[in-house]
Protein backbone atom coordinates (compact mmCIF):
# COMPACT_ATOMS: atom_id res chain seq x y z
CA UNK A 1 0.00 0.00 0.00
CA UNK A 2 1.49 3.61 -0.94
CA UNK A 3 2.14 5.91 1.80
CA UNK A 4 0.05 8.72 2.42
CA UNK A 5 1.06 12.20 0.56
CA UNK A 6 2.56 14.93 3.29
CA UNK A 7 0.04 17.15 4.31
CA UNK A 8 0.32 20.42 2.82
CA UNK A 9 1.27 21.91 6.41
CA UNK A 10 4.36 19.09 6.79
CA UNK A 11 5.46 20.48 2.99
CA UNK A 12 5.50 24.07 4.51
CA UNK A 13 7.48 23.50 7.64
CA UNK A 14 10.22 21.60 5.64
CA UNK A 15 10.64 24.37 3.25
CA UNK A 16 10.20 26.88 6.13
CA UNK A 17 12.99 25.40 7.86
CA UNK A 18 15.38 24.74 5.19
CA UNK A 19 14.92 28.03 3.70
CA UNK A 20 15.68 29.44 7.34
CA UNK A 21 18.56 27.14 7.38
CA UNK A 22 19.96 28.35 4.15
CA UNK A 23 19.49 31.74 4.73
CA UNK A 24 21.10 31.74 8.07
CA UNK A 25 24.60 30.48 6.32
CA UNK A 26 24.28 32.58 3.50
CA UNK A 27 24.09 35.53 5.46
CA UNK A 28 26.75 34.30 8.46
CA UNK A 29 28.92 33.94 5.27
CA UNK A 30 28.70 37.50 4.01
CA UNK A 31 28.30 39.28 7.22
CA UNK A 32 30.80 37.53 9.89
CA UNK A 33 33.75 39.22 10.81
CA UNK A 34 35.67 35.84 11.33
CA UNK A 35 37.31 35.58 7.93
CA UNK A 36 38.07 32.07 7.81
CA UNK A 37 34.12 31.28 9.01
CA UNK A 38 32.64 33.47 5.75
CA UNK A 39 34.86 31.98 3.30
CA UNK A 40 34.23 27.98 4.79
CA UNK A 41 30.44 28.82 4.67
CA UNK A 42 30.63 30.28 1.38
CA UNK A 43 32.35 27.31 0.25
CA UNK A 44 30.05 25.04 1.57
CA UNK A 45 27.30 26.22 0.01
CA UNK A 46 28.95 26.29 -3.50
CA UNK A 47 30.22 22.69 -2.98
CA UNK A 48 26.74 21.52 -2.11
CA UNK A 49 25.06 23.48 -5.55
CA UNK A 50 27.79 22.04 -7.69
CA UNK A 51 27.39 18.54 -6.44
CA UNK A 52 23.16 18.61 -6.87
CA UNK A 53 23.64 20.25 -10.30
CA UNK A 54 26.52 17.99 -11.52
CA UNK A 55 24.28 15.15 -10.01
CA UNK A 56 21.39 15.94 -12.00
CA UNK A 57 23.18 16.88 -14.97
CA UNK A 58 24.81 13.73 -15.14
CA UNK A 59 21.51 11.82 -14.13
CA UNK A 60 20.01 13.27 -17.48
CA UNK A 61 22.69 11.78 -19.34
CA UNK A 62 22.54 8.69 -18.12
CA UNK A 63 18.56 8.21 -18.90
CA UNK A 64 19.13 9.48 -22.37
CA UNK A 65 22.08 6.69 -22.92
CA UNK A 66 24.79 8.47 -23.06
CA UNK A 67 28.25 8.32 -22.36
CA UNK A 68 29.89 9.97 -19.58
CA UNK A 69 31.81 9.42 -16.53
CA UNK A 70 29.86 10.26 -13.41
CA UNK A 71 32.24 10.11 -11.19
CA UNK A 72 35.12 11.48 -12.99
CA UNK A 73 32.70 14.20 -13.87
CA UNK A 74 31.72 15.14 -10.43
CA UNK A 75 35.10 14.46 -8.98
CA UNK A 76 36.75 17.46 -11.78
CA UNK A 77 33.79 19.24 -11.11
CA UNK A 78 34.64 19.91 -6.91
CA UNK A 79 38.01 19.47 -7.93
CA UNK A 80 37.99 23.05 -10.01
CA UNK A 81 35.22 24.28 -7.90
CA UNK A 82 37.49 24.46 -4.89
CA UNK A 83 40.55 24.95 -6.60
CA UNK A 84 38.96 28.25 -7.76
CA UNK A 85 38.11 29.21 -4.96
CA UNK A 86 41.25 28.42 -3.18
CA UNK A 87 43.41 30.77 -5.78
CA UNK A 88 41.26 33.81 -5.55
CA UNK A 89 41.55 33.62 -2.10
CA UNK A 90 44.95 33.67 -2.36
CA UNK A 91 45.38 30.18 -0.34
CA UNK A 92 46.93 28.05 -3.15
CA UNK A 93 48.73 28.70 -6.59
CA UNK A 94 49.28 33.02 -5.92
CA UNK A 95 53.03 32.60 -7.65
CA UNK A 96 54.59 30.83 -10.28
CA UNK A 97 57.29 30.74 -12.93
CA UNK A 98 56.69 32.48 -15.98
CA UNK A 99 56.49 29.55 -18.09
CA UNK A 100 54.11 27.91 -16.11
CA UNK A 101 51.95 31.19 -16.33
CA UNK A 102 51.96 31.42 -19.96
CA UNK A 103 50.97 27.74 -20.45
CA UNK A 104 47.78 28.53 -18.21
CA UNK A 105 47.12 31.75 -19.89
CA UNK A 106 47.31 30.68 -23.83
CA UNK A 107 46.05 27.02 -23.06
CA UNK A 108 42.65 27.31 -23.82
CA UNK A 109 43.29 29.98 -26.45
CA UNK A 110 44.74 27.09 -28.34
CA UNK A 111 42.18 24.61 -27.62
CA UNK A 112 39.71 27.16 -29.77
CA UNK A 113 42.33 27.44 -32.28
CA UNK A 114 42.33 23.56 -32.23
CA UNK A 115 38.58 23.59 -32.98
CA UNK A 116 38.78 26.28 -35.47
CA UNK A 117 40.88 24.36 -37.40
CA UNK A 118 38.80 21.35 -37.19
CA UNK A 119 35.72 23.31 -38.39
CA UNK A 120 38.07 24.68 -41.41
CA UNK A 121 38.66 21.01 -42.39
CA UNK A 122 35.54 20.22 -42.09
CA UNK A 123 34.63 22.23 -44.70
CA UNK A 124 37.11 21.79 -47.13
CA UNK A 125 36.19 18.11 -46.68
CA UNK A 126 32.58 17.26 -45.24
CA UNK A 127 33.20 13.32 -46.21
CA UNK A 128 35.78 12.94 -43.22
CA UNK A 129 35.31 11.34 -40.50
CA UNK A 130 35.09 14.02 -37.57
CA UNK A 131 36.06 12.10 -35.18
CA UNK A 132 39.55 11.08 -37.04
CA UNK A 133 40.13 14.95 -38.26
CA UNK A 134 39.54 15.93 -34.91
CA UNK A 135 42.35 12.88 -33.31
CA UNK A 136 44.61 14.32 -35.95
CA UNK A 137 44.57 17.83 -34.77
CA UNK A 138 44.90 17.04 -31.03
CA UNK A 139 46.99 14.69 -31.12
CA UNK A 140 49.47 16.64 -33.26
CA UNK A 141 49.43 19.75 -31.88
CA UNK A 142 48.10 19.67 -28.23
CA UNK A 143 49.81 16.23 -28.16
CA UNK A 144 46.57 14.39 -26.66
CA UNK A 145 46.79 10.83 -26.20
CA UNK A 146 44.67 9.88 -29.60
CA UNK A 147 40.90 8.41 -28.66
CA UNK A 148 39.33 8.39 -32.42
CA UNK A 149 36.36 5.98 -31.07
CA UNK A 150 35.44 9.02 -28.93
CA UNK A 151 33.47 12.25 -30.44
CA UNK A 152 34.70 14.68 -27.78
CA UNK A 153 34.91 17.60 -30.37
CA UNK A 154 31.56 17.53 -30.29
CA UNK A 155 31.35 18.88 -26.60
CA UNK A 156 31.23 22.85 -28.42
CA UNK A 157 27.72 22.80 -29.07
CA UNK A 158 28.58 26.23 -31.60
CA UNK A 159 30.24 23.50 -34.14
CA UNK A 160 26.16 21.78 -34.69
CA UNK A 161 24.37 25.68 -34.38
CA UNK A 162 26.62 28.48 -35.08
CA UNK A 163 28.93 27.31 -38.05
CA UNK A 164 32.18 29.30 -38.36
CA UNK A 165 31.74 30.81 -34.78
CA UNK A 166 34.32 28.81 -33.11
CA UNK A 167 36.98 31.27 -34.76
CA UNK A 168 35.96 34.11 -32.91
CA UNK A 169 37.40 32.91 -29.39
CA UNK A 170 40.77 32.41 -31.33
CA UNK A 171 40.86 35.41 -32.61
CA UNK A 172 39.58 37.15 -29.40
CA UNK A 173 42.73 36.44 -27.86
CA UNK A 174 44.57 37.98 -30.93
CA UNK A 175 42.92 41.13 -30.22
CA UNK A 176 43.39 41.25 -26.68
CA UNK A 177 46.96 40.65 -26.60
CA UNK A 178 46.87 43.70 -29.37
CA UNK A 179 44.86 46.26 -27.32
CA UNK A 180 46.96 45.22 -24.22
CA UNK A 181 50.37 46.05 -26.45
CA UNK A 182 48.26 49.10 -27.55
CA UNK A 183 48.23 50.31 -23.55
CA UNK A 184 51.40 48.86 -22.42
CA UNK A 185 53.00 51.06 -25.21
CA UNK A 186 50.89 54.04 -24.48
CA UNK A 187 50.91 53.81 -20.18
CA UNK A 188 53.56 51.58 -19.50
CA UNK A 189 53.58 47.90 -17.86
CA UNK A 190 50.07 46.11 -18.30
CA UNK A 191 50.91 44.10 -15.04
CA UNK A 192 51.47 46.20 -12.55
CA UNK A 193 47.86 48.00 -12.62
CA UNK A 194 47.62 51.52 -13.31
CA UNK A 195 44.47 53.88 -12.31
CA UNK A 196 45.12 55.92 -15.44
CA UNK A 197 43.49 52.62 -17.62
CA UNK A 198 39.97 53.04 -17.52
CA UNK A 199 39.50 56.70 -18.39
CA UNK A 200 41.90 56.51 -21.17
CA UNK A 201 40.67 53.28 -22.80
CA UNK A 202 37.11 55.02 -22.48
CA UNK A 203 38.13 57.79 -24.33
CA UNK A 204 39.83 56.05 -27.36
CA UNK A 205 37.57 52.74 -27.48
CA UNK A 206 34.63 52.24 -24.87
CA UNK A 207 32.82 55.43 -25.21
CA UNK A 208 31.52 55.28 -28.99
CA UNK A 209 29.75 51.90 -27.97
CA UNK A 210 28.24 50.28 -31.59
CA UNK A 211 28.39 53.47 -33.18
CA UNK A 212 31.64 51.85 -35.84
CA UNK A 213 32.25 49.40 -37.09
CA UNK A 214 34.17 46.69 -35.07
CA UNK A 215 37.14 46.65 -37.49
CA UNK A 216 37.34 50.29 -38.03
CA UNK A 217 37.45 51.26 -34.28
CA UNK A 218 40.33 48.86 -33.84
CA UNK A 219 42.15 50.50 -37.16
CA UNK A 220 41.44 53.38 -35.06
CA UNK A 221 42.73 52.75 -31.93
CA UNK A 222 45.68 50.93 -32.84
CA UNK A 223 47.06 52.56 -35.69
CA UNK A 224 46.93 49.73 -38.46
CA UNK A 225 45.04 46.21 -39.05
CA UNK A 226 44.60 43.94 -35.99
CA UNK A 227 47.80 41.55 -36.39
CA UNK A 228 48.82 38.29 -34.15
CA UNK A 229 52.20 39.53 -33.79
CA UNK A 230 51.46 40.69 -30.09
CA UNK A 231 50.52 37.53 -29.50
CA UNK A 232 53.16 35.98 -31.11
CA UNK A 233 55.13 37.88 -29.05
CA UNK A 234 54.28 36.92 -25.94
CA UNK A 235 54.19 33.55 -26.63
CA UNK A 236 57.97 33.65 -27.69
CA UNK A 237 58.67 33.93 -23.85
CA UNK A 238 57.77 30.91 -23.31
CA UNK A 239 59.30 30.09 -26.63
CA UNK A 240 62.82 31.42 -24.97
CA UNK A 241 62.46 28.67 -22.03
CA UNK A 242 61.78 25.98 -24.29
CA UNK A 243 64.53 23.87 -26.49
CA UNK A 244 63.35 24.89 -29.74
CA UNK A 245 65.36 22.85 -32.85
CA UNK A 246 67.69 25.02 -34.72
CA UNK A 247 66.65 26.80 -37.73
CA UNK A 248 63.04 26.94 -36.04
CA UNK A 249 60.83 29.34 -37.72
CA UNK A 250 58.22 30.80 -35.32
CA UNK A 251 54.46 30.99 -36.94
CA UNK A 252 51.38 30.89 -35.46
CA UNK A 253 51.63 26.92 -35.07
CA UNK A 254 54.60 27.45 -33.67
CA UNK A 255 53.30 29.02 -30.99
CA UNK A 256 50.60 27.20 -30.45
CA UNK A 257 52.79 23.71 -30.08
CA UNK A 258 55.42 25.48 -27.57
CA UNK A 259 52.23 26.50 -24.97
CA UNK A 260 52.24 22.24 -24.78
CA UNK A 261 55.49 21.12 -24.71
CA UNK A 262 59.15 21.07 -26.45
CA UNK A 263 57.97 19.54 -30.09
CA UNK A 264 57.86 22.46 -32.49
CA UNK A 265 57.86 20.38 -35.44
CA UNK A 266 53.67 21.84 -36.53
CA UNK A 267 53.89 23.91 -39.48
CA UNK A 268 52.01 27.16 -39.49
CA UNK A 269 49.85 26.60 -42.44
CA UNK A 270 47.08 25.26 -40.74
CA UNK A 271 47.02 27.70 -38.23
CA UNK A 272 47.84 30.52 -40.52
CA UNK A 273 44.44 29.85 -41.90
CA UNK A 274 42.54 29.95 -39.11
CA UNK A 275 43.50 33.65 -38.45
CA UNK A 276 43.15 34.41 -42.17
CA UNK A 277 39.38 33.00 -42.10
CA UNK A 278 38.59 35.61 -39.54
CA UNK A 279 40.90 38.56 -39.30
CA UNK A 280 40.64 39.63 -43.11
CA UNK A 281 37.82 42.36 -41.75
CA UNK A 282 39.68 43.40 -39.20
């Protein structure tokens, strides 16, 4: 025999209480004076959302048949979650060596570069096998161990809705690193933080809003065409602490291999292309 339904007055008492509960940490968290208190209450709380959502997320998954690795999942998941939250407040990695620096900064750059140039394939050859095109690229250039019996290039949803978007996050970082030349040459040091930034970068880029055209204001502002060479540039430091092969020339694959290891064998064609497909506006 099924058990009777809670009464409607035993459904408002639980959520009564719980939502007392909740509110009680959430506001000991922003309001204590005891440091150490706020920040473990905070993290609580974000722990316990990440777990429930991961948890469902992954529950979906797993009633539509799909692949995935719960527990992996949720494990990465907390793993990054506190991890986060551990580095901004300054408890765990505050300092480290250049190098190590500009692999964290310009790895995920290249991962979009990666899928850029698997969409560009992809269109110069729709017959391929994705899932082989897409082994080839990782494996050669961000030197991931090859899995071609798993579609994870498909995890960038903008590759089934938004074809030829994937580009743009590339080439974001190109013009980033440009306007960021643009102030250190203008200011001085980007690093060091300067008060002078946001009224001047107001006046010369912010304050016109949509009023011109993307690729025009940047002609504007920086003098010329948007180039990679800035980011080029900075990449080459990390170029300097590598053991590059002599007679190295340094393109853009160049210095996308050197953010993931000592091989600098990639040619720059491919990668050449990928900036070409989106920076001739600009």
């Amino acid at each position: 025999m099924d058990a009777a339904p809670p009464s409607k007055a035993k459904v408002f008492l639980r959520r009564l209480v719980s939502s007392v509960v909740l509110w009680t940490i959430v506001l000991f968290g922003l309001f204590s004076s005891n440091r150490l208190l706020s920040d473990f209450l905070f993290l609580t709380i974000i722990v316990v959302l990440a777990v429930t959502g991961l948890a469902e997320f992954y529950g979906l998954a797993q009633k539509r048949d799909l692949v995935c690795f719960k527990g992996w999942g949720m494990v990465g998941g907390l793993l990054l979650m506190i991890g986060t939250f551990l580095n901004l407040t300054g408890r765990l990695g505050t300092s480290g060596s250049p190098s190590a620096s500009l692999r964290n900064l310009y790895s995920g750059v290249m991962l979009d570069v990666a899928w850029a140039l698997f969409e560009i394939r992809m269109l110069h050859n729709p017959a391929a096998d994705p899932s082989a095109v897409w082994t080839e690229i990782t494996s050669r250039y961000l030197h991931v161990v090859p899995h071609p019996e798993y579609s994870w290039w498909a995890v960038r949803v903008q590759l089934m809705h938004s074809p030829g978007y994937m580009v743009n996050y590339g080439l974001g970082a190109v013009i980033t690193a440009d306007i960021r030349q643009r102030i250190r040459q203008s200011l001085g040091p980007f690093e060091t933080g300067d008060p002078r930034w946001y009224s001047w970068i107001s006046q010369r880029l912010l304050r016109v809003g949509g009023e011109f055209e993307t690729a025009a204001l940047l002609r504007q502002f920086l003098g010329r065409a948007v180039s990679p060479q800035a980011l080029i540039d900075d990449m080459r430091r990390l170029a300097r602490r590598s053991e590059a092969p002599a007679g190295f020339q340094f393109g853009f694959a160049g210095a996308v291999s050197i953010s993931w290891g000592n091989d600098l064998k990639a040619t720059s064609r491919d990668f050449d292309d990928v900036f070409l497909l989106g920076s001739v506006p600009y």
